[in-house]
N, C-alpha and C. Protein backbone atom coordinates (compact mmCIF):
# COMPACT_ATOMS: atom_id res chain seq x y z
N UNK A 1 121.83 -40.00 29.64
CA UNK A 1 122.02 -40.42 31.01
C UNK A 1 121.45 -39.35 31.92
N UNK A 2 120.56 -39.94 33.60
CA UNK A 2 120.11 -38.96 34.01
C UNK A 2 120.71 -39.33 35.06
N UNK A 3 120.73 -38.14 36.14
CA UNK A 3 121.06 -38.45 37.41
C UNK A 3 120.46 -37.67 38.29
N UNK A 4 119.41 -38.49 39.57
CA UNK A 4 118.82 -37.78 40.21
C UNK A 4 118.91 -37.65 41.60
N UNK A 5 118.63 -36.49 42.15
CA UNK A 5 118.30 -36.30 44.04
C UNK A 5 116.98 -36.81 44.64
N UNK A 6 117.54 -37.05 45.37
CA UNK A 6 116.11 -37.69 46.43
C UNK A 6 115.01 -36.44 46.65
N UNK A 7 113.98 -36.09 46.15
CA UNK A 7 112.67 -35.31 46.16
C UNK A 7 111.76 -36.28 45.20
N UNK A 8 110.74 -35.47 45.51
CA UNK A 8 109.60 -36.20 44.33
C UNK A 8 109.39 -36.43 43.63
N UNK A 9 110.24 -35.19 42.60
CA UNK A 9 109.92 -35.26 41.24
C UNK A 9 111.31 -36.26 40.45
N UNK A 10 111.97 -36.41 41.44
CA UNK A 10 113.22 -37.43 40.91
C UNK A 10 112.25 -38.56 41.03
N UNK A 11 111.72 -38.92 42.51
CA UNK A 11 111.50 -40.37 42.46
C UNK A 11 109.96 -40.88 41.36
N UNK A 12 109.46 -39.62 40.75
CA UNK A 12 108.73 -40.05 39.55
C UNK A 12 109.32 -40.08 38.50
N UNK A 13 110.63 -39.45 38.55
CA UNK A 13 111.19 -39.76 36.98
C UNK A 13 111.97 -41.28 36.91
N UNK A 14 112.26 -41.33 38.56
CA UNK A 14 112.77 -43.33 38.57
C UNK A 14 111.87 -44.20 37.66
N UNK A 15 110.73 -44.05 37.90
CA UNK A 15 109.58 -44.76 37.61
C UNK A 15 109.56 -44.61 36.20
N UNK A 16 109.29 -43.08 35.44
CA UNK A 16 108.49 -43.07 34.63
C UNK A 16 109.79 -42.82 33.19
N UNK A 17 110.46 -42.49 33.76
CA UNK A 17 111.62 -42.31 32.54
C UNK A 17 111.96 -43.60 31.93
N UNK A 18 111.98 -43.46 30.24
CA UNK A 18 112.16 -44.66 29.57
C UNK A 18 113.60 -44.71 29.23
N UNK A 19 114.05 -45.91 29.81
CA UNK A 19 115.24 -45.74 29.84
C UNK A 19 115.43 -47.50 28.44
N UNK A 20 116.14 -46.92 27.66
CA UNK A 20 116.22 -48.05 26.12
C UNK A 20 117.52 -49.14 26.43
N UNK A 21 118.42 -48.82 27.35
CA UNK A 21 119.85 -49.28 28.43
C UNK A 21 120.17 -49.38 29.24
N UNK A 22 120.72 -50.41 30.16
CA UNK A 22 120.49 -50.54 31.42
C UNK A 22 121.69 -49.31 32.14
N UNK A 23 121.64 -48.67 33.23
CA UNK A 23 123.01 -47.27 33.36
C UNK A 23 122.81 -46.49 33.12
N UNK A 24 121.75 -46.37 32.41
CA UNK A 24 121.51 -44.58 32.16
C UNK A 24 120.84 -43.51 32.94
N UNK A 25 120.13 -44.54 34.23
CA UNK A 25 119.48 -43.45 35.24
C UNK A 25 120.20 -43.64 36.52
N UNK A 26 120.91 -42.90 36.97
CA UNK A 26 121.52 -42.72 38.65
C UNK A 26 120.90 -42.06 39.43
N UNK A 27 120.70 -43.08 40.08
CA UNK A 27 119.93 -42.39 41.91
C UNK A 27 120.28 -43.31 42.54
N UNK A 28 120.66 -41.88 43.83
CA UNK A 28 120.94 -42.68 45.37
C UNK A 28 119.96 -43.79 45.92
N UNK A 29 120.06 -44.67 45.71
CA UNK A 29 118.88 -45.90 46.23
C UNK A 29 119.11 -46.38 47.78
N UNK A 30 119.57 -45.46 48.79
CA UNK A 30 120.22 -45.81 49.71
C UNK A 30 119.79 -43.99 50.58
N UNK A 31 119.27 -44.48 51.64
CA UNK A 31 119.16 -42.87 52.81
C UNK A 31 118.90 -41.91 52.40
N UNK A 32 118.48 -41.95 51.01
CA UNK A 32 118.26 -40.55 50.42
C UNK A 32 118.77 -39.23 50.60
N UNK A 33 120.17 -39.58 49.64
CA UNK A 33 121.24 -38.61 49.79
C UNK A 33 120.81 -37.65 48.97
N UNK A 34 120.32 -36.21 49.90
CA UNK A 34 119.90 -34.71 48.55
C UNK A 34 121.14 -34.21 48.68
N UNK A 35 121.43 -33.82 47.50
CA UNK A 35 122.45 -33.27 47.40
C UNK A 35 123.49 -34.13 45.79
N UNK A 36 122.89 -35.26 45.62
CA UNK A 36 123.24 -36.40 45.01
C UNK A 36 123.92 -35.87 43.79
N UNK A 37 122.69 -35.21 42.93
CA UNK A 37 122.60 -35.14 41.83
C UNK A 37 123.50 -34.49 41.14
N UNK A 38 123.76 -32.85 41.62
CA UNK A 38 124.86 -32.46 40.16
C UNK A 38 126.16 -33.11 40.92
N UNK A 39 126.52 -33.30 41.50
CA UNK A 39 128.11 -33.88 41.18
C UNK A 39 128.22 -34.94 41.13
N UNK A 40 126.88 -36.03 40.71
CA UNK A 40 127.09 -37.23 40.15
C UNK A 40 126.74 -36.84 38.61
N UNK A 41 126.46 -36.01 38.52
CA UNK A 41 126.31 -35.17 37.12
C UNK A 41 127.22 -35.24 36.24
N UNK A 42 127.87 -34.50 36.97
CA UNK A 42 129.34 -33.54 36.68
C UNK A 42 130.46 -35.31 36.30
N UNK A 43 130.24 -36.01 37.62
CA UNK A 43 131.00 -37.06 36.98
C UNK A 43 130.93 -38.01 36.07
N UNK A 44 129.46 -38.07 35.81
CA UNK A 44 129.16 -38.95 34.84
C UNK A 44 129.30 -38.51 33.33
N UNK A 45 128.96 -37.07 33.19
CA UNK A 45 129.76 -35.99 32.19
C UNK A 45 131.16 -36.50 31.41
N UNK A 46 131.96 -36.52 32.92
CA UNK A 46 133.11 -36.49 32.44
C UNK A 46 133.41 -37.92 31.87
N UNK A 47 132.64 -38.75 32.45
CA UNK A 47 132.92 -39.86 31.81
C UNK A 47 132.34 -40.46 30.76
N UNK A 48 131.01 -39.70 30.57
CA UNK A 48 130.92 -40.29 28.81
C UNK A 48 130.93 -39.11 27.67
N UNK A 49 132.03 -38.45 28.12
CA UNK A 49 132.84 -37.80 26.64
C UNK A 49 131.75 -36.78 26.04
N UNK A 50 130.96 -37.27 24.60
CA UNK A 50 129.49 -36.60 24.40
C UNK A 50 128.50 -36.87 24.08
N UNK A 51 128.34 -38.28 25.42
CA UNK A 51 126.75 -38.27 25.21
C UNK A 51 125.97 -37.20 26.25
N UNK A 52 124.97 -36.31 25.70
CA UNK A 52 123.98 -35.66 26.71
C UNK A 52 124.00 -36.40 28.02
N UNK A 53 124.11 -35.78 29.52
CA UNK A 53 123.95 -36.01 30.56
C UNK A 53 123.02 -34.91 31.23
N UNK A 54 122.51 -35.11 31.98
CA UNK A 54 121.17 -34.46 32.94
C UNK A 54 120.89 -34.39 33.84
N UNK A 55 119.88 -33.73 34.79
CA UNK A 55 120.08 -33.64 36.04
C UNK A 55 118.81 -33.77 36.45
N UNK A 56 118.04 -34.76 37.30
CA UNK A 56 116.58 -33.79 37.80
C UNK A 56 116.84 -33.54 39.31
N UNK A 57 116.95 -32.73 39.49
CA UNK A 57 116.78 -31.75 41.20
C UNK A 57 115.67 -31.37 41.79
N UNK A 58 115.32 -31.07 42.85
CA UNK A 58 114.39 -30.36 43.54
C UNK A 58 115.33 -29.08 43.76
N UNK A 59 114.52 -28.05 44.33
CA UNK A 59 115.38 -26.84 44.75
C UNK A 59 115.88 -26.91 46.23
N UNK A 60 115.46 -27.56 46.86
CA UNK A 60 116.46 -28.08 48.12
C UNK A 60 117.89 -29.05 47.87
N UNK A 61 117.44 -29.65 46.90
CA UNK A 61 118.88 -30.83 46.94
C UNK A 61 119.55 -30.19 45.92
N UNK A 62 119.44 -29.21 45.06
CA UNK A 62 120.39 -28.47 44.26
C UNK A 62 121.30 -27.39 45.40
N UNK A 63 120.69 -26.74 46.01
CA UNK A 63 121.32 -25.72 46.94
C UNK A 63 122.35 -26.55 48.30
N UNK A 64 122.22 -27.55 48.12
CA UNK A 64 123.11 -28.64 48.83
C UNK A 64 124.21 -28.27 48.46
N UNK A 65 124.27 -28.32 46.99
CA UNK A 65 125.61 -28.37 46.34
C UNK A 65 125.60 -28.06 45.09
N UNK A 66 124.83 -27.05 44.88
CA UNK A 66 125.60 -26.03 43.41
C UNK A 66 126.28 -25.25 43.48
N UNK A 67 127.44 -25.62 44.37
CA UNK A 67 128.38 -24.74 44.45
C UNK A 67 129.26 -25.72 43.16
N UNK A 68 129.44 -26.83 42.81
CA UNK A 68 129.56 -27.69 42.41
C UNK A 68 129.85 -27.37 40.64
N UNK A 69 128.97 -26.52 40.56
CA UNK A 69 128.49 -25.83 38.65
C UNK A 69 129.94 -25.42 38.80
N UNK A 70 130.56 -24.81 40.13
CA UNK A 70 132.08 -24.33 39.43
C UNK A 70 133.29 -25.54 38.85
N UNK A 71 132.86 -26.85 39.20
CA UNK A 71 133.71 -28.03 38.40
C UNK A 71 133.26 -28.13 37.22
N UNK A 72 132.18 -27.82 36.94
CA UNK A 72 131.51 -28.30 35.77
C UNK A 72 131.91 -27.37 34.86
N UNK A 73 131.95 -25.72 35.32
CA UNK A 73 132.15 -25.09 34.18
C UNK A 73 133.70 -24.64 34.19
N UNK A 74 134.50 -25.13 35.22
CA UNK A 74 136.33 -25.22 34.50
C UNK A 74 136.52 -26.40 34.01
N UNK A 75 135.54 -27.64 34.39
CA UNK A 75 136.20 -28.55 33.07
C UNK A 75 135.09 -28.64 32.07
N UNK A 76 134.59 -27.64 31.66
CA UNK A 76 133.99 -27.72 30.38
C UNK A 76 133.27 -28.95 30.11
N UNK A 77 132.73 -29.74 31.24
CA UNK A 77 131.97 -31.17 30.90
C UNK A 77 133.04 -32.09 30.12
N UNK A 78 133.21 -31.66 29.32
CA UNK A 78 134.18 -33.02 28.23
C UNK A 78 135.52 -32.78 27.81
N UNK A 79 136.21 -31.89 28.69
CA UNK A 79 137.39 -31.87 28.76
C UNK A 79 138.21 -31.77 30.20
N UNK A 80 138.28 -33.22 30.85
CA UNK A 80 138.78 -33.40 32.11
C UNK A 80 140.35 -33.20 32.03
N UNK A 81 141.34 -32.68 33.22
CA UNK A 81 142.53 -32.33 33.10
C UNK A 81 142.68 -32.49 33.77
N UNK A 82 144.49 -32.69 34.03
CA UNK A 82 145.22 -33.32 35.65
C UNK A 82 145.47 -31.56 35.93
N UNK A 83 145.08 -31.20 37.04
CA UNK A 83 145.16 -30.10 37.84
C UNK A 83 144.05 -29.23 37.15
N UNK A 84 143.88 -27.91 37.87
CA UNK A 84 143.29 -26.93 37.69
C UNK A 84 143.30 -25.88 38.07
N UNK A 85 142.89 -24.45 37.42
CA UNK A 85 142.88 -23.56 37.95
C UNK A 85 141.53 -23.01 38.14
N UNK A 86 141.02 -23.04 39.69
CA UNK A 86 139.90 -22.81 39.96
C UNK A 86 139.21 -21.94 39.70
N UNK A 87 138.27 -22.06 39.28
CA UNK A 87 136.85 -21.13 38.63
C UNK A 87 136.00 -20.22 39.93
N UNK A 88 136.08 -19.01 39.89
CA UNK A 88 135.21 -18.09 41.19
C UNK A 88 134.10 -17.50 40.93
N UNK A 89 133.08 -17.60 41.13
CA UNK A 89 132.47 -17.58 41.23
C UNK A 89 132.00 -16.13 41.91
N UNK A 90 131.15 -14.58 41.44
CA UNK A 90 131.26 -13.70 41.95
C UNK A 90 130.14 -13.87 43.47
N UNK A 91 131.20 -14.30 44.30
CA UNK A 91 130.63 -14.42 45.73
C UNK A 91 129.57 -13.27 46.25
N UNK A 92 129.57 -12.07 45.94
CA UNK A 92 128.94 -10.94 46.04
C UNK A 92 127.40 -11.17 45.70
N UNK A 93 127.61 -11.51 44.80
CA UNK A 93 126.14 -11.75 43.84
C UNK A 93 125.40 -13.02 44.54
N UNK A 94 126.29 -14.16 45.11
CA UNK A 94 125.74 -15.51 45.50
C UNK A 94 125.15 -15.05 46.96
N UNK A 95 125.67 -14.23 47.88
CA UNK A 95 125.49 -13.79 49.23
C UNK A 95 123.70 -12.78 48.80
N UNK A 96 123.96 -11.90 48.07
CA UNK A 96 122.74 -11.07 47.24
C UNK A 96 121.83 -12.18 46.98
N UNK A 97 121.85 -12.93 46.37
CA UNK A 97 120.85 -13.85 45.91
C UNK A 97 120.32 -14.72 46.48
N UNK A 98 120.92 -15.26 48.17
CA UNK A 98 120.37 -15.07 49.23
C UNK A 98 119.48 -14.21 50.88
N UNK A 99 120.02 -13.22 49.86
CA UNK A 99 119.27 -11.99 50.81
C UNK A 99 120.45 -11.72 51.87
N UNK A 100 121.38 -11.85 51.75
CA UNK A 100 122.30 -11.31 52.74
C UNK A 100 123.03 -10.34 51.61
N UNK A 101 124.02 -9.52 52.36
CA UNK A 101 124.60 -8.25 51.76
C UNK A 101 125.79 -8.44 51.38
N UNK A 102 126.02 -7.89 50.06
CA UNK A 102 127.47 -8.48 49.63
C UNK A 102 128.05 -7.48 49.24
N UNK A 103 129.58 -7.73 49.47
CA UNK A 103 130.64 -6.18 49.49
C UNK A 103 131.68 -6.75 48.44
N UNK A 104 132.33 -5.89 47.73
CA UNK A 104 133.72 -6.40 47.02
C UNK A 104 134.71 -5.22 47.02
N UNK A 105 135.46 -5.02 47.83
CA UNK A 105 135.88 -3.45 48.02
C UNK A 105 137.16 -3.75 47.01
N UNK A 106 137.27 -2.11 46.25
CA UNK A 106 138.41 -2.12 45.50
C UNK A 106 139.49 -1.44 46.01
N UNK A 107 139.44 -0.85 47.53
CA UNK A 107 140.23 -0.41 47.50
C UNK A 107 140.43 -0.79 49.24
N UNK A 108 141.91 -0.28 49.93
CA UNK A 108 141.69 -0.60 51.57
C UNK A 108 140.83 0.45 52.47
N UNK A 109 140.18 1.52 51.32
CA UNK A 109 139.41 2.19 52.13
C UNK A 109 137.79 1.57 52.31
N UNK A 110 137.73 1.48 51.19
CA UNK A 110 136.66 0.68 50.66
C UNK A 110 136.23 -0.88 51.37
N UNK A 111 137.24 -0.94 52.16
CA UNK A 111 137.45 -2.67 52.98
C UNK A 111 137.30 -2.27 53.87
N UNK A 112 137.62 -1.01 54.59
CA UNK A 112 137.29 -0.75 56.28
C UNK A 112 135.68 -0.29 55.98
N UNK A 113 135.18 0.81 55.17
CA UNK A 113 133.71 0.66 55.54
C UNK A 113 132.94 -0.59 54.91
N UNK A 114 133.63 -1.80 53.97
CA UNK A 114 132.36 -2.89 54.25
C UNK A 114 132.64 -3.69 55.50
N UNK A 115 133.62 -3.39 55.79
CA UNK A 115 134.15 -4.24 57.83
C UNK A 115 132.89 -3.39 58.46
N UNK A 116 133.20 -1.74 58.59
CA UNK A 116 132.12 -1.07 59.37
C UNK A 116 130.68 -1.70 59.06
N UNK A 117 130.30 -1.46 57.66
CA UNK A 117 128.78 -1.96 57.29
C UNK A 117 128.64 -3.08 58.00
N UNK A 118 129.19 -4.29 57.65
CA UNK A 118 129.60 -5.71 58.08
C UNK A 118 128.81 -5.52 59.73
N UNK A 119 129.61 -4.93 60.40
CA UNK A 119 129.96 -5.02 62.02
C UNK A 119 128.33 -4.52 62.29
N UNK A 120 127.77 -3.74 61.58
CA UNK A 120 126.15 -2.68 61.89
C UNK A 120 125.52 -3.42 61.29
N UNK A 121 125.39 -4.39 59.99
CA UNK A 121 124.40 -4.88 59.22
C UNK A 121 123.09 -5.86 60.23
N UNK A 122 122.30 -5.91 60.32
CA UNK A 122 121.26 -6.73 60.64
C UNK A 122 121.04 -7.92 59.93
N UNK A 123 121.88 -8.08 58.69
CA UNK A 123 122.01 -9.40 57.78
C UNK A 123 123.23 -9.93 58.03
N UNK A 124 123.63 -11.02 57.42
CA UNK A 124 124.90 -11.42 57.32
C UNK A 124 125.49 -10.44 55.92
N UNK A 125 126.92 -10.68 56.21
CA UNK A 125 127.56 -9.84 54.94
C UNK A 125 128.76 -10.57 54.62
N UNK A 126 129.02 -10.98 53.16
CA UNK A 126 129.60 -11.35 52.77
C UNK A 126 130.97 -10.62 51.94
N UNK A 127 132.16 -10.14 52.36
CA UNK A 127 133.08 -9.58 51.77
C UNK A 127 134.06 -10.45 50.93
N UNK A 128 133.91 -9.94 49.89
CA UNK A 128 134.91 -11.13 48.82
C UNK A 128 136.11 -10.01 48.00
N UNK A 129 137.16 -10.52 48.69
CA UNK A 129 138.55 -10.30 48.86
C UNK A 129 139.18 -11.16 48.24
N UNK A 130 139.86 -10.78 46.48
CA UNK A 130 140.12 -11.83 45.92
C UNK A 130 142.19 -11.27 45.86
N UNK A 131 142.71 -12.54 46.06
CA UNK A 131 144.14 -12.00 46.52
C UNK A 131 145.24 -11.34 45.15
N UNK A 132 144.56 -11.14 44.00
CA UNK A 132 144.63 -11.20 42.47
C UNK A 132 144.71 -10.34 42.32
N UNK A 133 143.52 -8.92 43.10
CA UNK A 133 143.22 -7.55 42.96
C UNK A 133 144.61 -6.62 42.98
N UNK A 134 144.63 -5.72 42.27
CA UNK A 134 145.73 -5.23 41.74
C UNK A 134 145.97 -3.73 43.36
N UNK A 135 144.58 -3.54 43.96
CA UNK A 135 144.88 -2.74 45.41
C UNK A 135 145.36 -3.49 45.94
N UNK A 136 145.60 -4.92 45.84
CA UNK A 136 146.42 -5.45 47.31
C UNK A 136 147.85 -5.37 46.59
N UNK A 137 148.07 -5.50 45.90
CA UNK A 137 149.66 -6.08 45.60
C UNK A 137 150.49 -4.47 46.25
């Protein structure tokens, strides 16, 4: 099963992908929703247990919503559960990997100069303050 976002290379795989069953390719056929793809992914995953599921994206309609990979990887694709305990994702690194500046202070000293950096930076800055950390308690 595939499931795709509205870009180009989805709407050639509409076309050209051999599909042997009718259901096995999902796309938004309607306003061309980017963003579509992994969390129609993620649900179609969960719903067929273990057959292979797939994704084709562009790199615009993935950054819509791959924030999304964090459902996918606390329910393990094929093991859906009533509740959860949410999966984090090191925010530091995601802010970095956009070119903005990312802080994780371990300590409350360490939290007033990434506030200072923060307040002077010429980028955005992202401080990730997780309430778990053993300096806050």
């Amino acid at each position: 099963m595939i499931s795709a976002n509205a870009s180009q290379v989805c709407y050639s795989g509409l076309y050209h992908y051999p599909m042997k069953h009718p259901n096995l390719f999902h796309f938004s056929d309607g306003y061309a929703a980017m963003g579509f793809g992994v969390p129609v992914t993620i649900g179609v995953k969960v719903g067929a247990g273990d057959k292979p599921v797939g994704c084709i994206t562009g790199d615009g309609s993935f950054q819509m919503t791959y924030e999304e990979l964090a459902a996918a990887v606390e329910q393990k694709l094929s093991k859906p559960t009533i509740g959860c305990t949410i999966y984090y994702p090191e925010f530091k690194k995601i802010a970095e990997a956009f070119g903005a500046h990312g802080r994780r202070p371990q300590s409350a000293n360490e939290l007033r100069e990434a506030l200072e950096f923060a307040l002077q930076a010429e980028r955005s800055t992202i401080i990730e303050i997780n309430e778990k950390d053993a300096w806050l308690q």
